[in-house]
C-alpha atoms as a PDB file:
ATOM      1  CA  UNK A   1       5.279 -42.063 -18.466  1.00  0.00           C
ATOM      2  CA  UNK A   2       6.968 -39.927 -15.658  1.00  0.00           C
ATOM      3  CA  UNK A   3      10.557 -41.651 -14.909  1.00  0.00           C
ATOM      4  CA  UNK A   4      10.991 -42.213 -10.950  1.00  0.00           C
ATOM      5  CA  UNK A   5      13.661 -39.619  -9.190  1.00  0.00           C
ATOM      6  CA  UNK A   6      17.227 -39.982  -8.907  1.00  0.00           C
ATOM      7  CA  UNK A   7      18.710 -42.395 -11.538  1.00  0.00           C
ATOM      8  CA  UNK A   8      19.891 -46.306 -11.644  1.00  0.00           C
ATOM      9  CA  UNK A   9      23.733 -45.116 -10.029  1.00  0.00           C
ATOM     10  CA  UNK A  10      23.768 -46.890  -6.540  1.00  0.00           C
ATOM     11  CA  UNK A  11      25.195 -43.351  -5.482  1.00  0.00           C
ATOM     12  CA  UNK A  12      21.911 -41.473  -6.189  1.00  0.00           C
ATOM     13  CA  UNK A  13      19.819 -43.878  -4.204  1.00  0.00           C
ATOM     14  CA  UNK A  14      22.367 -42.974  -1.146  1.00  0.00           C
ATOM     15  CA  UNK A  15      20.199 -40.813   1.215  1.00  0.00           C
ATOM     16  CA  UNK A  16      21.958 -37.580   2.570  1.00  0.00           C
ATOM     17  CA  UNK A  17      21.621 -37.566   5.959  1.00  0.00           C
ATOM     18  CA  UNK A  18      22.263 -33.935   8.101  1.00  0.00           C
ATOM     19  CA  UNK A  19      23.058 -33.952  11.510  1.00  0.00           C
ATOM     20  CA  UNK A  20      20.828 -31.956  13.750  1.00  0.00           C
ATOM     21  CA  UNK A  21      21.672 -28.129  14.417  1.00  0.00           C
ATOM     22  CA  UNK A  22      22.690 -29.128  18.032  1.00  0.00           C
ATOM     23  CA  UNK A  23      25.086 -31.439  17.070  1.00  0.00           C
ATOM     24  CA  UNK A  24      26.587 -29.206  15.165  1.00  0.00           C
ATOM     25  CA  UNK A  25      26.720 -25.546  16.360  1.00  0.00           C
ATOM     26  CA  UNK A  26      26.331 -26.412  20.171  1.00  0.00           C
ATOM     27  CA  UNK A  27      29.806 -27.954  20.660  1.00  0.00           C
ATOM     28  CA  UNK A  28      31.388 -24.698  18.591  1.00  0.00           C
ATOM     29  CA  UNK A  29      29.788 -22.091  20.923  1.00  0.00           C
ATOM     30  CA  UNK A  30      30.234 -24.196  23.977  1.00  0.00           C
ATOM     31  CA  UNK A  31      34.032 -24.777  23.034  1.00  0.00           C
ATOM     32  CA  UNK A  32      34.842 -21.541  21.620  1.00  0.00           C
ATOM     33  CA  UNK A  33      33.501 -19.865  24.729  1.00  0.00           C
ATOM     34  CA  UNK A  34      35.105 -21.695  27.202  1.00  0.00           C
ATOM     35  CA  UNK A  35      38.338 -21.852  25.738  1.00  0.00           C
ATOM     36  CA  UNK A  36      38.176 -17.595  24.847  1.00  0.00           C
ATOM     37  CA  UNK A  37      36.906 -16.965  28.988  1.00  0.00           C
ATOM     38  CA  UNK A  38      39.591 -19.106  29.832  1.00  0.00           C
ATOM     39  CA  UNK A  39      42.710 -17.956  27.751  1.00  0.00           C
ATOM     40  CA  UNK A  40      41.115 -14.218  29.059  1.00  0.00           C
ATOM     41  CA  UNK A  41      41.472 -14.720  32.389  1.00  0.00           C
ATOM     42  CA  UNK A  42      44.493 -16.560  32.467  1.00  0.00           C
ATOM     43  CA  UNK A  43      46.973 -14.848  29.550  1.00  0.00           C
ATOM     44  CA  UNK A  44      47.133 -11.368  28.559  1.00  0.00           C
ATOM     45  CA  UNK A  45      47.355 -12.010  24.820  1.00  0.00           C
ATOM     46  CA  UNK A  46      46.157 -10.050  21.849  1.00  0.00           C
ATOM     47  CA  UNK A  47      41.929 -10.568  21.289  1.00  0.00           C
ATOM     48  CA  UNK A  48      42.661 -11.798  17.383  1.00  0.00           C
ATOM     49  CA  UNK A  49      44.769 -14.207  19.258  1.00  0.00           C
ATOM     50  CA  UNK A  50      42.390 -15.452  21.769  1.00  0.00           C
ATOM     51  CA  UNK A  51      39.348 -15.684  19.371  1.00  0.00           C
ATOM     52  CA  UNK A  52      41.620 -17.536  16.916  1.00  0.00           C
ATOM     53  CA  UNK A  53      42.512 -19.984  19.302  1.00  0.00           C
ATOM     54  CA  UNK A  54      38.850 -19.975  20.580  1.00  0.00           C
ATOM     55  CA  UNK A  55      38.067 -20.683  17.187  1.00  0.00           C
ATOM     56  CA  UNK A  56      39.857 -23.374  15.534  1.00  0.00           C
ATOM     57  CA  UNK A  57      39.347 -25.306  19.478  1.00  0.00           C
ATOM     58  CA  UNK A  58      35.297 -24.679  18.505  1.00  0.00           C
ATOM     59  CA  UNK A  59      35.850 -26.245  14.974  1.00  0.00           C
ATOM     60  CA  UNK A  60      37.524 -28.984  15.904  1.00  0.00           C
ATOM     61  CA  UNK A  61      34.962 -29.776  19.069  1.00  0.00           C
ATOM     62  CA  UNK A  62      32.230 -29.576  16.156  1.00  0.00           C
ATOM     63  CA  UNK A  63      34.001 -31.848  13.649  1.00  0.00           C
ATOM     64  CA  UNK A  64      34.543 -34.431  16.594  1.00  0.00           C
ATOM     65  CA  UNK A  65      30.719 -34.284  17.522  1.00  0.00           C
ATOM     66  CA  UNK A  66      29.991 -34.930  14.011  1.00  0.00           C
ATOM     67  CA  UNK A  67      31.604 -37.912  13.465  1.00  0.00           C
ATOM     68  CA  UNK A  68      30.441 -39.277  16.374  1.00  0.00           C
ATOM     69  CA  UNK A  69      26.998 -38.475  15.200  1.00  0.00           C
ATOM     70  CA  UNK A  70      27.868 -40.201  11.858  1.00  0.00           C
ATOM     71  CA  UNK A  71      28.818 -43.454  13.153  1.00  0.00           C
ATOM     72  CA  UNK A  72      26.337 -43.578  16.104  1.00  0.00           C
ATOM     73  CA  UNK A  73      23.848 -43.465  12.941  1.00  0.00           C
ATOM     74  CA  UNK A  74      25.368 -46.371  10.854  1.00  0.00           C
END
């Protein structure tokens, strides 16, 4: 006899659920370009600078939308 897949731990049964591609790279690139246009035209700092700050502002729009997404799925 075949055994059935995943095993008798309540944590395999857990389904992994993974948020659409929108939800996750559209707040980055929407973020991360607004912020780097705006800290352009408005500061005359180093690029490294601006697409650091660009950055980590992207990440942390994308982690927000995510978590959102989570618990709107609960």
């Amino acid at each position: 006899m075949t055994e059935p897949q995943g095993g008798t731990d309540p944590a395999d049964r857990v389904q992994r659920v993974v948020p659409p591609t929108a939800v996750r790279l559209l707040p980055l690139l929407v973020v991360a370009f607004g912020l780097s246009m705006l800290i352009d035209t408005t500061t005359e700092w180093p690029m490294l600078l601006r697409w650091a700050i660009a950055g980590a502002g992207g990440v942390s729009a994308q982690l927000v939308a995510v978590r959102i997404w989570a618990s709107r799925q609960r």
